[in-house]
C-alpha atoms as a PDB file:
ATOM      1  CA  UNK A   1      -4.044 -15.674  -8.027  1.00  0.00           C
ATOM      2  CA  UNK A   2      -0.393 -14.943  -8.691  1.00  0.00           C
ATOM      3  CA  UNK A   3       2.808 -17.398  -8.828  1.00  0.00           C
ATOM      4  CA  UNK A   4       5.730 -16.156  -6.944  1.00  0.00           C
ATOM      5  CA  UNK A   5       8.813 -17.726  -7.691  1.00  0.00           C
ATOM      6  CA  UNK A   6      11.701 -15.898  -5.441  1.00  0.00           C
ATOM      7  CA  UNK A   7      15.332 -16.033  -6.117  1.00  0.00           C
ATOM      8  CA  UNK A   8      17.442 -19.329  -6.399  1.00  0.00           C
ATOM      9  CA  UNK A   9      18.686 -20.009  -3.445  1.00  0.00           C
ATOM     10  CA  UNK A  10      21.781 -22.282  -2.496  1.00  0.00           C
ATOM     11  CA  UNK A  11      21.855 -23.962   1.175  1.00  0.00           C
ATOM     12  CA  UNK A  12      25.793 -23.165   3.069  1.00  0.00           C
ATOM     13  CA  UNK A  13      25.144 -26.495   5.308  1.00  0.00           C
ATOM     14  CA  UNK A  14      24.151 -25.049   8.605  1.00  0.00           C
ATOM     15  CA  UNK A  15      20.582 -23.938   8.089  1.00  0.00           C
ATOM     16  CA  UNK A  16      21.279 -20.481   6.761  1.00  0.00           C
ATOM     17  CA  UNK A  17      20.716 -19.733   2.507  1.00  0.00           C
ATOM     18  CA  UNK A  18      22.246 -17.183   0.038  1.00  0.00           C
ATOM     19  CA  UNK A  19      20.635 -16.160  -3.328  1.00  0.00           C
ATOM     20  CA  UNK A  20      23.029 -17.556  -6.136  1.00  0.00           C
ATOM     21  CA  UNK A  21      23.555 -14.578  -8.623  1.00  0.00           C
ATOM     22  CA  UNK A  22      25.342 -16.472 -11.088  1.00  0.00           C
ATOM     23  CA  UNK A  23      23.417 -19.146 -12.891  1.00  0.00           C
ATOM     24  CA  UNK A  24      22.127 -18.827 -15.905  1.00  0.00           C
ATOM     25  CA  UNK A  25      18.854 -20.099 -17.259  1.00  0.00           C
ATOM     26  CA  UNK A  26      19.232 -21.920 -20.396  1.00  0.00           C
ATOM     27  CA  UNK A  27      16.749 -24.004 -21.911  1.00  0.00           C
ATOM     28  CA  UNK A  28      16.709 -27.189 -20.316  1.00  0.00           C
ATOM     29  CA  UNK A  29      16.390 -25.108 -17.271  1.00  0.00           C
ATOM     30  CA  UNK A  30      13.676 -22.447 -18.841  1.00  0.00           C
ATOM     31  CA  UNK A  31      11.606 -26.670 -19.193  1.00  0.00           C
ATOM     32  CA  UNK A  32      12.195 -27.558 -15.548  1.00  0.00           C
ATOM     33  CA  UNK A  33      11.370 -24.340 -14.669  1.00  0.00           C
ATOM     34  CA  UNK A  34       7.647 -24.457 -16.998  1.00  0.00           C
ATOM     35  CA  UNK A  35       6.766 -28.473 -15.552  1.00  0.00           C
ATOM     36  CA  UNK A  36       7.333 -26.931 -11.683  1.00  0.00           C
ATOM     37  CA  UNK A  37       5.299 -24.042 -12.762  1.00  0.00           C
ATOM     38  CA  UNK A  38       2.541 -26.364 -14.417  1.00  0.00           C
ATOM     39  CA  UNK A  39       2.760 -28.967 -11.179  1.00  0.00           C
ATOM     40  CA  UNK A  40       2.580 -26.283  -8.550  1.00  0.00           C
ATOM     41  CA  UNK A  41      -0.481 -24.761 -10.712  1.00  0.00           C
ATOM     42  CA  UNK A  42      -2.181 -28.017 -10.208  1.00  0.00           C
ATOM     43  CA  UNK A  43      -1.720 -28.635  -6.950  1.00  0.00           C
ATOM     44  CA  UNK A  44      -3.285 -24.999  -6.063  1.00  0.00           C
ATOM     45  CA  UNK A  45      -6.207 -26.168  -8.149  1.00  0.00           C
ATOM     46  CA  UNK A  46      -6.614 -28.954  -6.059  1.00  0.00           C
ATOM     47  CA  UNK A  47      -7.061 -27.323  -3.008  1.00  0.00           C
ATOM     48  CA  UNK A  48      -8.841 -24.455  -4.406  1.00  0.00           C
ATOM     49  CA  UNK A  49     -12.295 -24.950  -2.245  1.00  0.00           C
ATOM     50  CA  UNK A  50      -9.686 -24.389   0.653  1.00  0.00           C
ATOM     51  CA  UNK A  51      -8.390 -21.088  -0.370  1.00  0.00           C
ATOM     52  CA  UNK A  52     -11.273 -19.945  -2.021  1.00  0.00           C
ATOM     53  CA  UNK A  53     -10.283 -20.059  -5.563  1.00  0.00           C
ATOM     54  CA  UNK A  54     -13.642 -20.024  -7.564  1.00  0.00           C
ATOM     55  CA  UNK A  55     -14.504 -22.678 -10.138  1.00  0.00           C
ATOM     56  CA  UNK A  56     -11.245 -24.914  -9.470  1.00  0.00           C
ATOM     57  CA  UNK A  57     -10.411 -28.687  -9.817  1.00  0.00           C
ATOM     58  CA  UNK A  58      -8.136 -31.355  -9.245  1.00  0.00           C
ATOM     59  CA  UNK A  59      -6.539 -32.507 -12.144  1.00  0.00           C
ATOM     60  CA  UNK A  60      -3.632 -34.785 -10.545  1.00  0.00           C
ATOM     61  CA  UNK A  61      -5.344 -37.998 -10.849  1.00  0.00           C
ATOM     62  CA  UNK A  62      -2.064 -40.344 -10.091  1.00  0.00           C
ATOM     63  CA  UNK A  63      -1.358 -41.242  -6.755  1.00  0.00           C
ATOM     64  CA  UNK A  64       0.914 -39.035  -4.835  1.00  0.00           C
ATOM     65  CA  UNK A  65       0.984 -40.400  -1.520  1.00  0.00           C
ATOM     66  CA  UNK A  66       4.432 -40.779   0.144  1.00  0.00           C
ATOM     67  CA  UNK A  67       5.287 -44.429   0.605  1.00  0.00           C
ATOM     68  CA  UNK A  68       4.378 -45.170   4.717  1.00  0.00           C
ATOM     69  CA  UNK A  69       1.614 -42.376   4.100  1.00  0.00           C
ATOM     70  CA  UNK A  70      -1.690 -43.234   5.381  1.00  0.00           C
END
């Protein structure tokens, strides 16, 4: 299953987005970039049985609930 991670985006304020150009990605970016990678990996895994990803399992094992969430 493949990871798409589009363009950075920056909101203008009224609903609409344009696609920032001019960052750059340095390394303390490059890490945040890796632990959202890792985290969004996990979640898939976690609701693999839903999506039909073979063989996978939830490894979050903290509680991620929302505070008011039932």
């Amino acid at each position: 299953m493949l990871l798409l991670c589009p363009s950075c985006l920056r909101s203008k304020g009224d609903g609409n987005y344009e696609v920032c150009d001019d960052f750059i990605i340095d390394d303390w970016l490059r890490k945040k970039i890796q632990a959202s990678e890792e985290e969004l990996i996990k979640e898939r895994d976690c609701v693999g049985h839903l999506i039909g990803v073979s063989g996978a399992a939830c490894e979050i094992r903290v509680d991620t609930m929302l505070p008011g969430e039932a």
